[in-house]
PDB file of N, CA and C in Angstrom:
ATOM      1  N   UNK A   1     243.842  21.891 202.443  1.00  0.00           N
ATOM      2  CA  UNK A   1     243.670  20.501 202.777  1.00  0.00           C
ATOM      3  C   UNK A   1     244.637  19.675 201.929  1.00  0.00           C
ATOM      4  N   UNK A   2     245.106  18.622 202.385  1.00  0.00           N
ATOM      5  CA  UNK A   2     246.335  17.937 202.099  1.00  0.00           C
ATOM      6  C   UNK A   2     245.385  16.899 201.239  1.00  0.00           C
ATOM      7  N   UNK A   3     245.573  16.795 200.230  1.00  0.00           N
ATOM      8  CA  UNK A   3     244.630  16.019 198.876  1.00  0.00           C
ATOM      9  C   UNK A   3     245.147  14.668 198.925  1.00  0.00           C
ATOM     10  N   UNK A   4     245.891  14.229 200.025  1.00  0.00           N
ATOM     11  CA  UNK A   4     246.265  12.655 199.877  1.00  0.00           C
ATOM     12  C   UNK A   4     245.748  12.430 201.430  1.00  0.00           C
ATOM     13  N   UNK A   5     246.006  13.105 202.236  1.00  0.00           N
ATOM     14  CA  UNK A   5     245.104  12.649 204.051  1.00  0.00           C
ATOM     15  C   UNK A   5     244.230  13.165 204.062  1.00  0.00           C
ATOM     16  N   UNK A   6     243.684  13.960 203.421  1.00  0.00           N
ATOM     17  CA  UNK A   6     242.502  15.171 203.618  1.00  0.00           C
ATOM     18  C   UNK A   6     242.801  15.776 205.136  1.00  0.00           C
ATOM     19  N   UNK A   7     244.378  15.921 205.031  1.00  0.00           N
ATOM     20  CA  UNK A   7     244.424  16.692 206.662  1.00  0.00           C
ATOM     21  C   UNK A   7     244.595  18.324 206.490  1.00  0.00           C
ATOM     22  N   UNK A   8     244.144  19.410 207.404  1.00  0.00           N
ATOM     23  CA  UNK A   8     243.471  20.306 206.826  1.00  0.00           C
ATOM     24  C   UNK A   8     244.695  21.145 207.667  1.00  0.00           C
ATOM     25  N   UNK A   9     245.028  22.252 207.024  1.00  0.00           N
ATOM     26  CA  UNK A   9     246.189  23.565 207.412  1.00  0.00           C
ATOM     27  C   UNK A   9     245.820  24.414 207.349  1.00  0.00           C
ATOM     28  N   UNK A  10     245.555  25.551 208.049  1.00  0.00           N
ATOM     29  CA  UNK A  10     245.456  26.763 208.417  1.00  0.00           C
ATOM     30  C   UNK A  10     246.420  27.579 207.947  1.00  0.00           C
ATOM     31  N   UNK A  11     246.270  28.384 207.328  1.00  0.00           N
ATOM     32  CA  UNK A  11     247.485  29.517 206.563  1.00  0.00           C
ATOM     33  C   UNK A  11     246.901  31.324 206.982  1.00  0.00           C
ATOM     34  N   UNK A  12     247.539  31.809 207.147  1.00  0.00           N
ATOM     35  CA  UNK A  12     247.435  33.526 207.220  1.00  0.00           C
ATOM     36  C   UNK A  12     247.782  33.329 205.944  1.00  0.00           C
ATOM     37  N   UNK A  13     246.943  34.765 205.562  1.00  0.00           N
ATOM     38  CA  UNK A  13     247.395  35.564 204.498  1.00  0.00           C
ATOM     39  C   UNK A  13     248.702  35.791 204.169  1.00  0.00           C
ATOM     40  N   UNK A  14     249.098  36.652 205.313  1.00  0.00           N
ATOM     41  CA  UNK A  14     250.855  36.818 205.329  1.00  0.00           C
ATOM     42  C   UNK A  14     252.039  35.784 204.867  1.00  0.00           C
ATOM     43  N   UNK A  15     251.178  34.511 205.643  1.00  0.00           N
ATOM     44  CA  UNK A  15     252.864  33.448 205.196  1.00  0.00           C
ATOM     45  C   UNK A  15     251.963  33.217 203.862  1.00  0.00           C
ATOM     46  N   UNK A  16     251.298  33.270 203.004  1.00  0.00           N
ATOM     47  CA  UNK A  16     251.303  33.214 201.583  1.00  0.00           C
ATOM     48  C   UNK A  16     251.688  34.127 201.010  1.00  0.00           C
ATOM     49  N   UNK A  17     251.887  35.283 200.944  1.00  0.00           N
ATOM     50  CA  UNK A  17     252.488  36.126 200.527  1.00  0.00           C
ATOM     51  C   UNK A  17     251.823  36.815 199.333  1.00  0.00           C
ATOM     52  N   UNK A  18     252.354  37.341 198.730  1.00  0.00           N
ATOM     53  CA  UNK A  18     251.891  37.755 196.906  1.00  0.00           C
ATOM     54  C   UNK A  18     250.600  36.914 196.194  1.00  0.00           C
ATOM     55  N   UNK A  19     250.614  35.531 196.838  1.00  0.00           N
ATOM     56  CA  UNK A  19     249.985  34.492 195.901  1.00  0.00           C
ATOM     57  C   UNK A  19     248.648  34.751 196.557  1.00  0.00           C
ATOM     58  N   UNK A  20     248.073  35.669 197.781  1.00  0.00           N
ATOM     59  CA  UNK A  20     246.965  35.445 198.333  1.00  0.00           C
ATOM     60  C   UNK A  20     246.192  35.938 197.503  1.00  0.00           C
ATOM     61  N   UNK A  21     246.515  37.364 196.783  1.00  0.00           N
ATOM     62  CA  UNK A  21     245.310  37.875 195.918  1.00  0.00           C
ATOM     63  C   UNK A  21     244.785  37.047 194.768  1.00  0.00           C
ATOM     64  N   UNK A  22     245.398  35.858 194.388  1.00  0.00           N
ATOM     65  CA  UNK A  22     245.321  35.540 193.172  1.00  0.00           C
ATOM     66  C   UNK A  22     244.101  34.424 193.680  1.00  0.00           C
ATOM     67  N   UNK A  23     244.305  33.505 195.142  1.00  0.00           N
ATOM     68  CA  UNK A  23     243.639  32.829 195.545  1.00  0.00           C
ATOM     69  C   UNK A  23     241.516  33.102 195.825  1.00  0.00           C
ATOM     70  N   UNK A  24     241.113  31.975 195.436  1.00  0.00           N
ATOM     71  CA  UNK A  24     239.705  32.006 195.614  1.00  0.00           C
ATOM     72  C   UNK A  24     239.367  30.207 196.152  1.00  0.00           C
ATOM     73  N   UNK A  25     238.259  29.973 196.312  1.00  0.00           N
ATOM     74  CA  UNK A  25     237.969  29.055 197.038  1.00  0.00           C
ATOM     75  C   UNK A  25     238.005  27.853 195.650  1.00  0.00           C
ATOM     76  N   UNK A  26     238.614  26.807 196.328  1.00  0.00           N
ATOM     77  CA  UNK A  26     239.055  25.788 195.178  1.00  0.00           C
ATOM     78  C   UNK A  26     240.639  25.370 194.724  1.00  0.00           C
ATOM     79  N   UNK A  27     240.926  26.784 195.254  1.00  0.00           N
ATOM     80  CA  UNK A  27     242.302  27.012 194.386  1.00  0.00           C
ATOM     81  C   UNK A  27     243.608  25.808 194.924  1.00  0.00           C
ATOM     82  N   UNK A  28     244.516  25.071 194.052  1.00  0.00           N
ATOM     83  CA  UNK A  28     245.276  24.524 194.723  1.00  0.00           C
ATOM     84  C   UNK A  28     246.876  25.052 194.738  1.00  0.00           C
ATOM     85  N   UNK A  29     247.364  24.808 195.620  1.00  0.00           N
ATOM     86  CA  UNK A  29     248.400  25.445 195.960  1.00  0.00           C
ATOM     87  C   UNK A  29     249.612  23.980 196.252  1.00  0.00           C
ATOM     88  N   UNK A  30     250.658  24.464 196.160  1.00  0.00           N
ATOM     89  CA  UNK A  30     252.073  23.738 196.887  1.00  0.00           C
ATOM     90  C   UNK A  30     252.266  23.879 197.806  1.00  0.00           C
ATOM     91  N   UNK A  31     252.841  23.503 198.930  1.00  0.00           N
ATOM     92  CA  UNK A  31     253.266  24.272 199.953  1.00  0.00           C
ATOM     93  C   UNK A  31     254.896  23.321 200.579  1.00  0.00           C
ATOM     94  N   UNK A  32     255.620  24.161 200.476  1.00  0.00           N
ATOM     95  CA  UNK A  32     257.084  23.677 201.140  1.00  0.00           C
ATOM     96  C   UNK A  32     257.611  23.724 201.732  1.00  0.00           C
ATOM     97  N   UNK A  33     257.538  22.574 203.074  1.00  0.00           N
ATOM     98  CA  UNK A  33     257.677  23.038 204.562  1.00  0.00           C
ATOM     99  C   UNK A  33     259.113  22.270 204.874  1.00  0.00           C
ATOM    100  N   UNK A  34     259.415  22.763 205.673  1.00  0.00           N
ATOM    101  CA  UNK A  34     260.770  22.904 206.612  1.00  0.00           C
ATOM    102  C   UNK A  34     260.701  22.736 208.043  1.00  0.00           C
ATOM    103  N   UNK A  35     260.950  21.766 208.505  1.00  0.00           N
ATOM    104  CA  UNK A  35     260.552  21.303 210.341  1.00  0.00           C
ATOM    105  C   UNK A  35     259.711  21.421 210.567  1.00  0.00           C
ATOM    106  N   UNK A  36     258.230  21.199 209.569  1.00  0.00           N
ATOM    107  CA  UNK A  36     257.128  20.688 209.754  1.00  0.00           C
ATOM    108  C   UNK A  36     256.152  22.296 210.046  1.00  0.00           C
ATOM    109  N   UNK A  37     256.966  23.445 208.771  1.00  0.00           N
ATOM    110  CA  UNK A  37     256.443  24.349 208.998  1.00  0.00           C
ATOM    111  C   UNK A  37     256.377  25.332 207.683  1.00  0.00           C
ATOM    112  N   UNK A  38     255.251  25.430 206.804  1.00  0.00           N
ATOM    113  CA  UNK A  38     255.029  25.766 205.501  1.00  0.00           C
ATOM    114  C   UNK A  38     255.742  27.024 205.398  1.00  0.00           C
ATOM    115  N   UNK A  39     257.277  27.228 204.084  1.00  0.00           N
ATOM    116  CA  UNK A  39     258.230  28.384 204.160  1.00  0.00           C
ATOM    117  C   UNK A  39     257.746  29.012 203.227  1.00  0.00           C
ATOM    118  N   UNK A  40     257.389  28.001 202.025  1.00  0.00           N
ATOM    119  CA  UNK A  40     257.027  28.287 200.702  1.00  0.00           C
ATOM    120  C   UNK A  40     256.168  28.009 199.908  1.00  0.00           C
ATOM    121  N   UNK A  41     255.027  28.771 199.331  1.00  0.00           N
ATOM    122  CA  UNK A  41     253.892  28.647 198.093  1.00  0.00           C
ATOM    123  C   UNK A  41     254.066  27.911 197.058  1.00  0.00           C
ATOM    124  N   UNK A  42     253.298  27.639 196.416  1.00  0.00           N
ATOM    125  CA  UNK A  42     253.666  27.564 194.880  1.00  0.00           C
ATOM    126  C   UNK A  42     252.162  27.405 194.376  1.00  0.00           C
ATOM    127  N   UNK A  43     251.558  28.585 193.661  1.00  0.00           N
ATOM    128  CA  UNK A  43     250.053  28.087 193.321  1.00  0.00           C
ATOM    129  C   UNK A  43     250.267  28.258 192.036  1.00  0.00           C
ATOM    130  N   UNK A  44     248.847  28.619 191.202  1.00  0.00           N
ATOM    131  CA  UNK A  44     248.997  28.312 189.735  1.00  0.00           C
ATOM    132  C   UNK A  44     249.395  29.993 188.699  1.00  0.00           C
ATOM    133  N   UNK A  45     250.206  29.153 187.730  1.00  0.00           N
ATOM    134  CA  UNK A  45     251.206  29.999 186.899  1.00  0.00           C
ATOM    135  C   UNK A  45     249.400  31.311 186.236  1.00  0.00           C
ATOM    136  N   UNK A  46     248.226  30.686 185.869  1.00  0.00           N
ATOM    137  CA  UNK A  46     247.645  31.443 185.485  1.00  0.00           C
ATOM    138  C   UNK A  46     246.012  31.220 186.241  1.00  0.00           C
ATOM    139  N   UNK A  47     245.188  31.899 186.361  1.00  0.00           N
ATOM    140  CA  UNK A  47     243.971  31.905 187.107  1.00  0.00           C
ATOM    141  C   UNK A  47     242.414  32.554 186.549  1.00  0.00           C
ATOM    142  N   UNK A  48     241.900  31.952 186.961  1.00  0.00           N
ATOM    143  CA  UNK A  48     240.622  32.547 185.954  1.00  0.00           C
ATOM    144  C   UNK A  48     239.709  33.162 187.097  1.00  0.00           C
ATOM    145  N   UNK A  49     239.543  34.140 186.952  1.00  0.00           N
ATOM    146  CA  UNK A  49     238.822  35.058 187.930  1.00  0.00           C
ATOM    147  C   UNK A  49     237.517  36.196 187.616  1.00  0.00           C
ATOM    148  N   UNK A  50     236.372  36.226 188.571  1.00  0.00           N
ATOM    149  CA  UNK A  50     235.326  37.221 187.585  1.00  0.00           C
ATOM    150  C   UNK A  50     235.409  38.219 188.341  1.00  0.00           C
ATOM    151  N   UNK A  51     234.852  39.409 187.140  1.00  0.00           N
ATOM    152  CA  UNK A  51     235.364  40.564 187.465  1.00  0.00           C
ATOM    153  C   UNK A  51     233.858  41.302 188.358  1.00  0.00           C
ATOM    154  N   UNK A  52     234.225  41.437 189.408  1.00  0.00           N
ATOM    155  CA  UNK A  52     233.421  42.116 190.071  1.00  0.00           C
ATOM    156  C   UNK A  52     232.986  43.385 189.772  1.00  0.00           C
ATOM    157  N   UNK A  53     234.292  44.210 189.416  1.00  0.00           N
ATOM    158  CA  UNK A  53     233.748  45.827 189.655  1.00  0.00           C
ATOM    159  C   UNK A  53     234.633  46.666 188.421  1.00  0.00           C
ATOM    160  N   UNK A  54     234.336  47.366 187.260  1.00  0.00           N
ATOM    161  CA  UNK A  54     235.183  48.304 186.731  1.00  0.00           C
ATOM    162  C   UNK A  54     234.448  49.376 185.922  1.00  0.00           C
ATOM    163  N   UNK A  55     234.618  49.926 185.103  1.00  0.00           N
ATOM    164  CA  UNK A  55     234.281  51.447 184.665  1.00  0.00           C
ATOM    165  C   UNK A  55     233.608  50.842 183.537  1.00  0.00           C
ATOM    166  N   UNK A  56     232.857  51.223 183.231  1.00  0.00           N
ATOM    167  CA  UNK A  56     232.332  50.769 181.303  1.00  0.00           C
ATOM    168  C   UNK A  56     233.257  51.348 180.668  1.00  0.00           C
ATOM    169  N   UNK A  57     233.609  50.758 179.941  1.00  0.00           N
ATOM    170  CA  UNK A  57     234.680  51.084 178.474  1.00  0.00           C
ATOM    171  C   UNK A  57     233.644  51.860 177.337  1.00  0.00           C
ATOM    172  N   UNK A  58     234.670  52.980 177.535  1.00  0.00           N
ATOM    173  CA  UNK A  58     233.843  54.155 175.989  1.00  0.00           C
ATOM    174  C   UNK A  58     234.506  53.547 174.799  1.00  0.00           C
ATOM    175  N   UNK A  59     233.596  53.203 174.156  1.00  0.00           N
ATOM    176  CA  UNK A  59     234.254  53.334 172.665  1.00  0.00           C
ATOM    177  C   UNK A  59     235.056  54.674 172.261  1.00  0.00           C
ATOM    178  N   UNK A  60     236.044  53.552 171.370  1.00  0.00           N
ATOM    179  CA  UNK A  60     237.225  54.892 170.615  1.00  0.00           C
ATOM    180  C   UNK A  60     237.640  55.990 171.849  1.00  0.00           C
ATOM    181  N   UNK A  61     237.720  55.776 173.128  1.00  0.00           N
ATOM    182  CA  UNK A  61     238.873  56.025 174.230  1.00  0.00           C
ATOM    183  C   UNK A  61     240.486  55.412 174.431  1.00  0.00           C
ATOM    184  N   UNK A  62     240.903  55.910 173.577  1.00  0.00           N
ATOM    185  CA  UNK A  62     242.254  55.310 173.669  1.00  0.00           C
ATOM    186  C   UNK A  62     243.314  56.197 174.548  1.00  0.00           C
ATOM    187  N   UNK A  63     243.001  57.267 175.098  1.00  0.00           N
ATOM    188  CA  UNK A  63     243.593  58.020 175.531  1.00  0.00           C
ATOM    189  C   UNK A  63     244.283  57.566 176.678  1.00  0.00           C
ATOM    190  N   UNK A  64     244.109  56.427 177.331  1.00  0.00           N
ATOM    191  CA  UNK A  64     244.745  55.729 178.293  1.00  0.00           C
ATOM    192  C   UNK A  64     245.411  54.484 177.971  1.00  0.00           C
ATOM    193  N   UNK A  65     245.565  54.012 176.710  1.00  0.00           N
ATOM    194  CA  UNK A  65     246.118  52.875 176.174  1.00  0.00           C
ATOM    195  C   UNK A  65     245.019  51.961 175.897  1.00  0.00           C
ATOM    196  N   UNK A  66     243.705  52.264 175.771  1.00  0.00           N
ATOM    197  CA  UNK A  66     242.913  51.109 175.350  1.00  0.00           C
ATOM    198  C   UNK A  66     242.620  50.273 176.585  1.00  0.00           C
ATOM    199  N   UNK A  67     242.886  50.402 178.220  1.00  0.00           N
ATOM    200  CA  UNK A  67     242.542  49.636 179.314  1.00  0.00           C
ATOM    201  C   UNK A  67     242.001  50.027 180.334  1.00  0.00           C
ATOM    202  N   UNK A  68     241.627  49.926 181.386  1.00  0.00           N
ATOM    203  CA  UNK A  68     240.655  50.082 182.233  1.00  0.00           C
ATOM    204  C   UNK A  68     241.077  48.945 183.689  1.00  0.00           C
ATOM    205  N   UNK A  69     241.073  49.873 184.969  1.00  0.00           N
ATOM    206  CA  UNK A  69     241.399  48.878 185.870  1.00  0.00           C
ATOM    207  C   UNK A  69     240.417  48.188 186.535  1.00  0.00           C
ATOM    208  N   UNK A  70     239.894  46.840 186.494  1.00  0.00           N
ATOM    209  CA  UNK A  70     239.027  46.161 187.112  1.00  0.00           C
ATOM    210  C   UNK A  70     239.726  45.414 188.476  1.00  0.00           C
ATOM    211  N   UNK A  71     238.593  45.092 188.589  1.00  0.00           N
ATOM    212  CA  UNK A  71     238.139  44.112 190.491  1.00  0.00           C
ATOM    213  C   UNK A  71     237.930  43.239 190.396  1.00  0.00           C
ATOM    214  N   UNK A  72     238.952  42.132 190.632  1.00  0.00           N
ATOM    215  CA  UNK A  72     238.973  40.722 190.304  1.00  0.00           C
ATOM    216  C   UNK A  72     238.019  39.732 191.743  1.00  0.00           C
ATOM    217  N   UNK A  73     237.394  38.995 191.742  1.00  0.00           N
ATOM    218  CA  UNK A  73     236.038  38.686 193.131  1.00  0.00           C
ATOM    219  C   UNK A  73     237.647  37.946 194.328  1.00  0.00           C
ATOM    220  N   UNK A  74     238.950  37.607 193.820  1.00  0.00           N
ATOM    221  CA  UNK A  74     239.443  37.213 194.795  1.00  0.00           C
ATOM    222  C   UNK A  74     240.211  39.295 195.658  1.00  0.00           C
ATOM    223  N   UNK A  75     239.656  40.062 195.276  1.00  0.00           N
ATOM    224  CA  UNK A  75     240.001  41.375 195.321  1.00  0.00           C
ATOM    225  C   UNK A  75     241.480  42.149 194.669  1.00  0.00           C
ATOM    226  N   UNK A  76     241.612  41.131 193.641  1.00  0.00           N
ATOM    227  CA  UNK A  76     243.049  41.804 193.060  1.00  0.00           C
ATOM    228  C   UNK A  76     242.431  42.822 192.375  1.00  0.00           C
ATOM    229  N   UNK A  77     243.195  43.905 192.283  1.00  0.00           N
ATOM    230  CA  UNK A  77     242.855  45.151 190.877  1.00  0.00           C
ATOM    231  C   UNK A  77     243.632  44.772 189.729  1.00  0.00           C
ATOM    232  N   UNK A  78     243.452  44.523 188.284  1.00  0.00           N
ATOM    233  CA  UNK A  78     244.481  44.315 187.299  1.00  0.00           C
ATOM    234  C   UNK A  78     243.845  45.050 186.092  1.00  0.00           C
ATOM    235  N   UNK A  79     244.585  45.357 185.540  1.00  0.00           N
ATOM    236  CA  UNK A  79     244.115  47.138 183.931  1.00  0.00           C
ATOM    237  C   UNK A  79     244.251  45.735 183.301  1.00  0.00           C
ATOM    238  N   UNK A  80     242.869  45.568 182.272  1.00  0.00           N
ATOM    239  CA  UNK A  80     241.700  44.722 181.347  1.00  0.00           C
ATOM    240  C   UNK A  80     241.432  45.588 180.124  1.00  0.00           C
ATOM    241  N   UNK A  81     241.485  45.163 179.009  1.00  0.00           N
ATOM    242  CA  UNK A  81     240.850  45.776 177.968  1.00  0.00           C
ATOM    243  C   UNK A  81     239.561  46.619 177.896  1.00  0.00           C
ATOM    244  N   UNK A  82     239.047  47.409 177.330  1.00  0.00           N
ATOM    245  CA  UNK A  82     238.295  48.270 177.340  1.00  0.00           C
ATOM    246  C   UNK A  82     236.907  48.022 177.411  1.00  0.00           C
ATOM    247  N   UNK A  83     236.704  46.303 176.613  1.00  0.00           N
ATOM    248  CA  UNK A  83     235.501  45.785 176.513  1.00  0.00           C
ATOM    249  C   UNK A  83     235.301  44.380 177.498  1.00  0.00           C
ATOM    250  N   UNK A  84     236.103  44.726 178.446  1.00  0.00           N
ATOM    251  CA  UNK A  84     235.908  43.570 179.558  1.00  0.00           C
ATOM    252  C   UNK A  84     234.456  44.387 180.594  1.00  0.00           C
ATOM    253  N   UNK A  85     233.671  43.354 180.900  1.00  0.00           N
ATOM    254  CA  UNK A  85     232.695  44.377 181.885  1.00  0.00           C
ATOM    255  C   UNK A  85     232.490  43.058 183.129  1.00  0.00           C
ATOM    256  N   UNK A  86     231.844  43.968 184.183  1.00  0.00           N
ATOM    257  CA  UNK A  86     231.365  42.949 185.573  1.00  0.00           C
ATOM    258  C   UNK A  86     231.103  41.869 184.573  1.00  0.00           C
ATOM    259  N   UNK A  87     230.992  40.666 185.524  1.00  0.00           N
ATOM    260  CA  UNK A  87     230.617  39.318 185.468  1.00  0.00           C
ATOM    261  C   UNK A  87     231.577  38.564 184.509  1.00  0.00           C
ATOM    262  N   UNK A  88     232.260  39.423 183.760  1.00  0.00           N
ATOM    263  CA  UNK A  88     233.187  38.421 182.833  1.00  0.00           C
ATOM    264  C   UNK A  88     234.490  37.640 183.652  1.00  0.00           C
ATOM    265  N   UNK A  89     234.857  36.322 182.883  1.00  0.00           N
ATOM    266  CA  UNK A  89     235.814  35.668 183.810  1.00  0.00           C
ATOM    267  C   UNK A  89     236.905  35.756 182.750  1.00  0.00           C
ATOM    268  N   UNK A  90     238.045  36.888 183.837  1.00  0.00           N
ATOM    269  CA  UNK A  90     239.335  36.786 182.853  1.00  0.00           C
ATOM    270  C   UNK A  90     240.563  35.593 183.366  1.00  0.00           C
ATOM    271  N   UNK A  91     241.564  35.581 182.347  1.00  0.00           N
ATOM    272  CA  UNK A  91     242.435  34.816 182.728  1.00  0.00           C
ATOM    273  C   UNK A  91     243.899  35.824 183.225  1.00  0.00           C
ATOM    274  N   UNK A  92     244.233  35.242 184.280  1.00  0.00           N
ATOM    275  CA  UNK A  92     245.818  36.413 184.890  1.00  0.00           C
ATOM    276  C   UNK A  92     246.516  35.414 184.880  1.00  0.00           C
ATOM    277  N   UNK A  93     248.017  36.479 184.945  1.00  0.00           N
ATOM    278  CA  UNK A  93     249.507  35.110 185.075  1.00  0.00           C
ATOM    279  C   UNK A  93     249.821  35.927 186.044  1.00  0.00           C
ATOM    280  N   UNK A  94     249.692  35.275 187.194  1.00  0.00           N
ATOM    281  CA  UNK A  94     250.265  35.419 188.747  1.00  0.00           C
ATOM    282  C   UNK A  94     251.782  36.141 188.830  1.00  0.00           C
ATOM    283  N   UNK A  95     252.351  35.718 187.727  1.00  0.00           N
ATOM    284  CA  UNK A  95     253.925  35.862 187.835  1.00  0.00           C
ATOM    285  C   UNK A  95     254.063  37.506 187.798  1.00  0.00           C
ATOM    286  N   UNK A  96     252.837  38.067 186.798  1.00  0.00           N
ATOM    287  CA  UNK A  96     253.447  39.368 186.397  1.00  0.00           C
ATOM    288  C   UNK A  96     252.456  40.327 187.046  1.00  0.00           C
ATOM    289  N   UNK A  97     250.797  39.443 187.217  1.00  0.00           N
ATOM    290  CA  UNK A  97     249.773  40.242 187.287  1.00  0.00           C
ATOM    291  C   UNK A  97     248.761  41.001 186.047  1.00  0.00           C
ATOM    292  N   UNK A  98     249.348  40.491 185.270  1.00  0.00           N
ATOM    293  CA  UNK A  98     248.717  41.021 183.943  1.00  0.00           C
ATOM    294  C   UNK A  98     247.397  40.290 182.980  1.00  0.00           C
ATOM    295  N   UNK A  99     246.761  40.879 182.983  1.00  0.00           N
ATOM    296  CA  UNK A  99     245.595  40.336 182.169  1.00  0.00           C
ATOM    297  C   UNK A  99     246.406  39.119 180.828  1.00  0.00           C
ATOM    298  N   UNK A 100     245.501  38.145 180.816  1.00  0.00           N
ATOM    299  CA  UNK A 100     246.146  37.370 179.709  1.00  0.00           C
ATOM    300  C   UNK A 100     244.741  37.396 178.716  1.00  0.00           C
ATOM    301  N   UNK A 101     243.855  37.054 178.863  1.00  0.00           N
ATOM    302  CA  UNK A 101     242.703  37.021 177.768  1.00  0.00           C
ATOM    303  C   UNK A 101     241.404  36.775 178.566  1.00  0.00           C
ATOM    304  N   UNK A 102     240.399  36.532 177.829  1.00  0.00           N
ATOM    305  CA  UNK A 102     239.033  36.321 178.510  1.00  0.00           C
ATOM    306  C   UNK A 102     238.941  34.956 178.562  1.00  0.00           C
ATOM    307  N   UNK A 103     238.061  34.477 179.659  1.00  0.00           N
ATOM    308  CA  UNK A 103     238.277  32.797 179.702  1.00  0.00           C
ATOM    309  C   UNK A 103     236.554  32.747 178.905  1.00  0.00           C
ATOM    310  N   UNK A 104     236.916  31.660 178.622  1.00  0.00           N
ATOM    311  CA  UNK A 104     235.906  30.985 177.606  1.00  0.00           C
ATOM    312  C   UNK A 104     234.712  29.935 178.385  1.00  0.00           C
TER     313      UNK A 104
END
């Protein structure tokens, strides 16, 4: 929805590209159209997302680098520290995909 007409756009997944997994309901985005036809994204550099689904972290398992791949609720997968569990809300940077810290 266009936050100055409240006029409302329809997007596929597809013409968003990369940026869809990162998206959840709320989320605001750019969009940069060309003959009145959205070419290009631009959503946010980092995102706070809860973790739906991952493995319990064993203590003193380092045998994999200390991480664990979780299930972010917009369905991204991203490898989280060992002591991240369901329900926690982490923070990601879209750019790389990488866990940045736990949101507060």
């Amino acid at each position: 929805m266009d936050e100055a007409s409240y006029e409302e756009l329809a997007l596929r997944a597809d013409e968003l590209g990369d940026s869809a997994r990162w998206l959840k309901d709320g989320t605001s985005l750019k969009l940069v159209f060309y003959q009145g036809r959205p070419v290009a994204t631009e959503g946010p550099i980092f995102v706070e997302l809860a973790v739906t689904d991952t493995e319990p972290g064993i203590r003193g398992d380092t045998a994999t680098g200390g991480s664990k791949q979780a299930t972010l609720e917009s369905g991204a997968v991203v490898n989280v520290p060992l002591f991240i569990n369901p329900g926690d809300v982490v923070r990601v940077d879209t750019r790389t995909g990488e866990y940045v810290d736990r949101a507060k």
